[in-house]
Protein backbone atom coordinates (compact mmCIF):
# COMPACT_ATOMS: atom_id res chain seq x y z
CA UNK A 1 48.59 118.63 116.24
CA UNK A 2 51.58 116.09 116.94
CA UNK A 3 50.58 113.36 120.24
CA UNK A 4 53.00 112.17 122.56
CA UNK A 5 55.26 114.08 125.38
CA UNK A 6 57.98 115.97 126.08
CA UNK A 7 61.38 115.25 127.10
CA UNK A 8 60.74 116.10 130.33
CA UNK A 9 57.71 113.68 130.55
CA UNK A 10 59.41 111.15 128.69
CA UNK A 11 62.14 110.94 131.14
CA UNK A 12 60.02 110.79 134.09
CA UNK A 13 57.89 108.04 133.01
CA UNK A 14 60.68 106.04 131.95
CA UNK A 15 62.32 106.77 135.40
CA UNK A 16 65.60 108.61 133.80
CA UNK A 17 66.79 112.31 133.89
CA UNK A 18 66.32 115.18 130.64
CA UNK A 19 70.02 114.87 130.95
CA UNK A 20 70.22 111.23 130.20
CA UNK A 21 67.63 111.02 127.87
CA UNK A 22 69.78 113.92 125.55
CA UNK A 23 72.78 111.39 126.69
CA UNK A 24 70.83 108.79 124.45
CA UNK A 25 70.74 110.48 121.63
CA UNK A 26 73.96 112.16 121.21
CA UNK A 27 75.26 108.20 121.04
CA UNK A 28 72.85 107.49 118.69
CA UNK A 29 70.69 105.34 121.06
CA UNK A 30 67.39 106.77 120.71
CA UNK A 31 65.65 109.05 117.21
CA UNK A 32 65.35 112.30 118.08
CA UNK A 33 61.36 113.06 116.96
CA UNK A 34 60.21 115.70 115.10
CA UNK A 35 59.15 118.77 116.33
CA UNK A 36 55.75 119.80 116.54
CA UNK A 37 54.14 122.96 115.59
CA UNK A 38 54.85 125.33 118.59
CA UNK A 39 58.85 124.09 117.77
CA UNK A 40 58.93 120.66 121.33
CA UNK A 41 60.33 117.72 120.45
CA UNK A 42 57.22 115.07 121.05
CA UNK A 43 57.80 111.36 122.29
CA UNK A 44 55.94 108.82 121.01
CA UNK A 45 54.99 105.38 122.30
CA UNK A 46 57.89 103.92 119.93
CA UNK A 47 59.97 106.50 121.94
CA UNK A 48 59.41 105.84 125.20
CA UNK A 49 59.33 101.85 124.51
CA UNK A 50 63.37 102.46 123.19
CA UNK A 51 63.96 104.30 126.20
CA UNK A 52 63.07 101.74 128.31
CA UNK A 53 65.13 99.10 126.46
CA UNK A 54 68.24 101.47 126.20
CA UNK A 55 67.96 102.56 130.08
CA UNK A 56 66.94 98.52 131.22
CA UNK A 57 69.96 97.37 129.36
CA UNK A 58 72.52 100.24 130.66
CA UNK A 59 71.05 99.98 134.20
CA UNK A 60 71.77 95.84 133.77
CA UNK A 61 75.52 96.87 132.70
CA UNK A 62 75.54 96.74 129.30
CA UNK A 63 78.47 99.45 127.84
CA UNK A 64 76.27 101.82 125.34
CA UNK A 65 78.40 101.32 122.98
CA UNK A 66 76.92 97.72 122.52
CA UNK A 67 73.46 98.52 123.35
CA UNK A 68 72.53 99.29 119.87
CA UNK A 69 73.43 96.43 118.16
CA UNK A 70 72.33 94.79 120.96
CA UNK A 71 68.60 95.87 120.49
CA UNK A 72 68.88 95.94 116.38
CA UNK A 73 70.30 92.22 116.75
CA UNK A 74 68.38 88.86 116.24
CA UNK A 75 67.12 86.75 119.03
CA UNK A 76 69.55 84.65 118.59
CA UNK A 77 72.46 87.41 118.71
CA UNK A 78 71.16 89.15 121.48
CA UNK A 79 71.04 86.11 123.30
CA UNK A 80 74.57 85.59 122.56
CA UNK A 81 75.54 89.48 123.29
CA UNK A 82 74.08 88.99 126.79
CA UNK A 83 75.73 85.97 127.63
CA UNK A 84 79.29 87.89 126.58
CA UNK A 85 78.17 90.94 128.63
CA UNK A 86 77.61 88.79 131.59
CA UNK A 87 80.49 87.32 131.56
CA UNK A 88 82.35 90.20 131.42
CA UNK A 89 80.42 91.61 134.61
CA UNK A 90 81.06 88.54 136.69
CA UNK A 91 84.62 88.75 135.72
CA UNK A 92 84.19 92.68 137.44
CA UNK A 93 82.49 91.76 140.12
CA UNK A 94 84.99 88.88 140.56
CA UNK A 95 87.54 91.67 141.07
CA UNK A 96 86.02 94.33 142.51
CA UNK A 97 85.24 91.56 145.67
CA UNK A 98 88.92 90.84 145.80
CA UNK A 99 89.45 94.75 146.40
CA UNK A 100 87.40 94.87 148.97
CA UNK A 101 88.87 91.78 151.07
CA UNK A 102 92.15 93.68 150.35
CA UNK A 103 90.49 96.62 152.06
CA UNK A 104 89.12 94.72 154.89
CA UNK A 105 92.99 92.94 155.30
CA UNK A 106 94.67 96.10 155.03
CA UNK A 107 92.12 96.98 158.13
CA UNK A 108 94.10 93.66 159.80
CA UNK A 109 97.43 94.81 159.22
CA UNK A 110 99.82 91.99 157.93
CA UNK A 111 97.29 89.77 156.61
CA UNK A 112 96.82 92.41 153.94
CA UNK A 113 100.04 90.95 152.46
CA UNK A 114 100.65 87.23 154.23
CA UNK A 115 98.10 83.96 154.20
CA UNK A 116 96.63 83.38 157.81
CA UNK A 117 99.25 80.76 158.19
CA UNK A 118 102.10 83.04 158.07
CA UNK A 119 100.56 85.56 160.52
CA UNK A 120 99.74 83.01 162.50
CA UNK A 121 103.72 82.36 162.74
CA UNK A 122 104.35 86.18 163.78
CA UNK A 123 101.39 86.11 166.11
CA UNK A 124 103.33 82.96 168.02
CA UNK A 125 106.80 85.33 168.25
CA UNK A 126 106.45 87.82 171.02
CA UNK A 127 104.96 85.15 173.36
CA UNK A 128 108.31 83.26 172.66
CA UNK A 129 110.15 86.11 174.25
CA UNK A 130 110.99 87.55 170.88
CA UNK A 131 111.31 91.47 170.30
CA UNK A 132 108.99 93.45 168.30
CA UNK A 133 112.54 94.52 166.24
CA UNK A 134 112.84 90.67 165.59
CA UNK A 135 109.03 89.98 164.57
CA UNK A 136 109.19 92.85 162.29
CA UNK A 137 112.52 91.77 160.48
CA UNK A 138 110.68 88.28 160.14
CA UNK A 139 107.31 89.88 158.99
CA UNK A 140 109.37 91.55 155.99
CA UNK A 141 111.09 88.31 155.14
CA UNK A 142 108.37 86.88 154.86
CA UNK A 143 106.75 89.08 152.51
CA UNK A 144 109.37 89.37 150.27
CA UNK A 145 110.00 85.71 150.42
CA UNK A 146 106.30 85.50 149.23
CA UNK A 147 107.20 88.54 146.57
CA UNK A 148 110.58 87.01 145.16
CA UNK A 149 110.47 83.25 145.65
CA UNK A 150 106.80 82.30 146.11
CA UNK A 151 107.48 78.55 145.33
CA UNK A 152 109.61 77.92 148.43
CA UNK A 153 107.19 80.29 150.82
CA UNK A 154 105.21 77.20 152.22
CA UNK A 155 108.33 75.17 152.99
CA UNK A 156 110.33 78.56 154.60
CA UNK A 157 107.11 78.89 156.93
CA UNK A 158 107.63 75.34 157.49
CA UNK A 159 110.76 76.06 158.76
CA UNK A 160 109.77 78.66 161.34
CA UNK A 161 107.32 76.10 162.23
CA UNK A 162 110.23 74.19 163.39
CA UNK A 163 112.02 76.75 164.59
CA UNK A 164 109.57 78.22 166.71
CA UNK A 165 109.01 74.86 168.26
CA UNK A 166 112.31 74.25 169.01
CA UNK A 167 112.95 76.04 172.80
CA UNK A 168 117.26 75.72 172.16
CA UNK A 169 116.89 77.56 168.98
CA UNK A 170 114.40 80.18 170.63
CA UNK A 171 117.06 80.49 172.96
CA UNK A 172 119.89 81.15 171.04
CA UNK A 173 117.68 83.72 168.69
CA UNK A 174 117.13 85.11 172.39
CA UNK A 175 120.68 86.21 173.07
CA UNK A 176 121.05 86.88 169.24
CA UNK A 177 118.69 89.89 169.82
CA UNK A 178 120.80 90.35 173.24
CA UNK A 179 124.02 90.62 171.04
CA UNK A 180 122.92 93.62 169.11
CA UNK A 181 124.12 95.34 172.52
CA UNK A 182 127.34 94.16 172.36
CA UNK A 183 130.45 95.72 170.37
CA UNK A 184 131.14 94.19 166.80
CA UNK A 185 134.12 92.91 167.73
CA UNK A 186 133.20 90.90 170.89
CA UNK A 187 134.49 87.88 171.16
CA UNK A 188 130.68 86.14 172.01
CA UNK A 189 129.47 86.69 168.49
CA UNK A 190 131.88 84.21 167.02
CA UNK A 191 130.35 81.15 169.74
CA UNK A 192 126.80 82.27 169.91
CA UNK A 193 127.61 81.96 165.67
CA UNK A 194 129.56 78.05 166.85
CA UNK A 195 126.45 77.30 168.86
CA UNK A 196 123.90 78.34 166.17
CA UNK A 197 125.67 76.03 163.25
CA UNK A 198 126.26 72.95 166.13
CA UNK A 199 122.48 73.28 166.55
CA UNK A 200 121.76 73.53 162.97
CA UNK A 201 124.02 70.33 162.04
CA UNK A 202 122.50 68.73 164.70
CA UNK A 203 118.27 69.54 163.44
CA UNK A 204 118.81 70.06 159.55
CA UNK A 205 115.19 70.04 159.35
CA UNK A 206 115.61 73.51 160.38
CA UNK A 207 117.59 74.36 157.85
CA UNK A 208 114.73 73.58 155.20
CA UNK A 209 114.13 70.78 153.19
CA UNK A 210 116.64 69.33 150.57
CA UNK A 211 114.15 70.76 147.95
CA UNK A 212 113.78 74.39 149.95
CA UNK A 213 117.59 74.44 149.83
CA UNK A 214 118.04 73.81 146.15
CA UNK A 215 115.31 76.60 145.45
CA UNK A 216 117.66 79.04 147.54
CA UNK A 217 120.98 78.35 146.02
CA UNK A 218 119.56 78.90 142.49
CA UNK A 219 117.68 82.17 143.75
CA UNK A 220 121.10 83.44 145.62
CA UNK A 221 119.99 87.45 144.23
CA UNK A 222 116.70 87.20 145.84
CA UNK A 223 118.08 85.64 149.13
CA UNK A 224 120.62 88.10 149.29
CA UNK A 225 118.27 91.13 149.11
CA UNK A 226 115.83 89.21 151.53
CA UNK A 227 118.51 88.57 154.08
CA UNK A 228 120.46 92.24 153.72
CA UNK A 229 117.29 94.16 153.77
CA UNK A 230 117.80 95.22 157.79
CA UNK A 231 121.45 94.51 157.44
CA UNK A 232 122.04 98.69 158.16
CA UNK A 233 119.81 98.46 161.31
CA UNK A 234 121.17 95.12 162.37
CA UNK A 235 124.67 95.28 162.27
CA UNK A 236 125.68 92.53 164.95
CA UNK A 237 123.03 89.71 163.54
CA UNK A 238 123.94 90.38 160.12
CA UNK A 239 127.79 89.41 161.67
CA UNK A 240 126.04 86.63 163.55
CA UNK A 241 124.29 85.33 160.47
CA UNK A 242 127.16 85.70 158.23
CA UNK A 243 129.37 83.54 160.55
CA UNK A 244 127.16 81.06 160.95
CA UNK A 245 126.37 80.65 156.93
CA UNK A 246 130.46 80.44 157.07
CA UNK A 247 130.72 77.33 159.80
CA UNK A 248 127.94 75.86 157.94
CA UNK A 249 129.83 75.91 154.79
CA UNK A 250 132.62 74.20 156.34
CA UNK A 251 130.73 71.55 157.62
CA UNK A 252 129.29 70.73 153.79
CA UNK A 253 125.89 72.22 154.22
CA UNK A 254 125.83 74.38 150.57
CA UNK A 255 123.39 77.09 150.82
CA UNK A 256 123.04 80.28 148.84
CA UNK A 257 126.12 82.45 149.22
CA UNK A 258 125.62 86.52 149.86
């Protein structure tokens, strides 16, 4: 009569399911033994010592396909098979931690999609006096700034750095929001647009660096789509902007053209 155990036994001592322990086999993992007289497939010490390797080694990570030459290898390959599987795991777990800080972000709202810097910039807005129309117009800039020019986003949040710390240029974006109220034709637009370029000629740094400027008139596309994007819900400051690009023109400031 044949020692040894059944599958059933076989799996529960080496802490596994029937299922899995079939699972082994079918990839060629484990023998199959011989059958004994009354037709059960008996597991033998040589058995159950495989099955602990295979499951020890899939439980660790180890893809099955690479388990068996992983456990036919040398010392010296094995060694060097491990080393490449954990790798490979670090690199996974290395990415699956990035998910979940996207998760917990995307729990936060913007910084899902902006540094803490830049949401720090949008959390200093509505205290300012500026609308939640006017934060969100700057939150998308932003982002698609950081999308479609990412090597001038630190020097554009410089910018609203300044900006924000400038109170006559808070002002005037003040009654910029105030204009959308106004008809498209009045008169205002065209010197709230003569204040906005005086006060720009008179702080370039708010303009952007020489550098930050360069960037922009080579990426004239991207700074189009970036500046049109709300252009439909914003008809008066796209006006306001567009006259303002125009008087800064004519004073010799060159910036990207729409």
């Amino acid at each position: 009569m044949m020692s040894g155990v059944t599958i059933g036994q076989a799996a529960a001592f080496v802490g596994v399911t029937v299922k899995t322990v079939r699972h082994y086999h079918q990839h060629g993992l484990v023998d199959e033994p011989q059958r004994d007289g009354s037709g059960y497939r008996r597991y033998g010490s040589d058995d159950l010592l495989r099955l602990v390797q295979v499951r020890t080694l899939a439980t660790a990570g180890v893809p099955l396909a690479e388990i068996g030459p992983l456990l036919d290898a040398d010392a010296d390959q094995f060694a060097v098979g491990l080393a490449d599987v954990k790798r490979r795991l670090t690199d996974r777990i290395a990415e699956l931690t990035a998910r979940l800080d996207m998760l917990h972000r995307l729990a936060e709202g913007d910084r899902a999609l902006l540094p803490d810097r830049a949401c720090a910039v949008l959390e200093r807005m509505p205290d300012l006096g500026l609308s939640p129309d006017y934060v969100a117009a700057q939150r998308e800039a932003l982002v698609l700034v950081r999308a479609l020019v990412p090597e001038d986003f630190d020097d554009f949040l410089t910018q609203l750095e300044l900006r924000l710390d400038d109170p006559e240029f808070i002002d005037l974006t003040r009654r910029g929001q105030e204009a959308e109220t106004w008809e498209p034709d009045d008169p205002r637009i065209e010197e709230l647009a003569t204040a906005m370029a005086d006060h720009y000629l008179a702080n370039p740094a708010l303009l952007g660096s020489p550098t930050s400027l360069q960037t922009w008139r080579k990426a004239t596309a991207q700074y189009r789509l970036i500046n049109d994007h709300r252009e439909d819900q914003a008809p008066v400051s796209a006006r306001l902007t567009a006259l303002t690009e125009s008087r800064l023109r004519s004073a010799g400031v060159i910036g990207p053209r729409r």
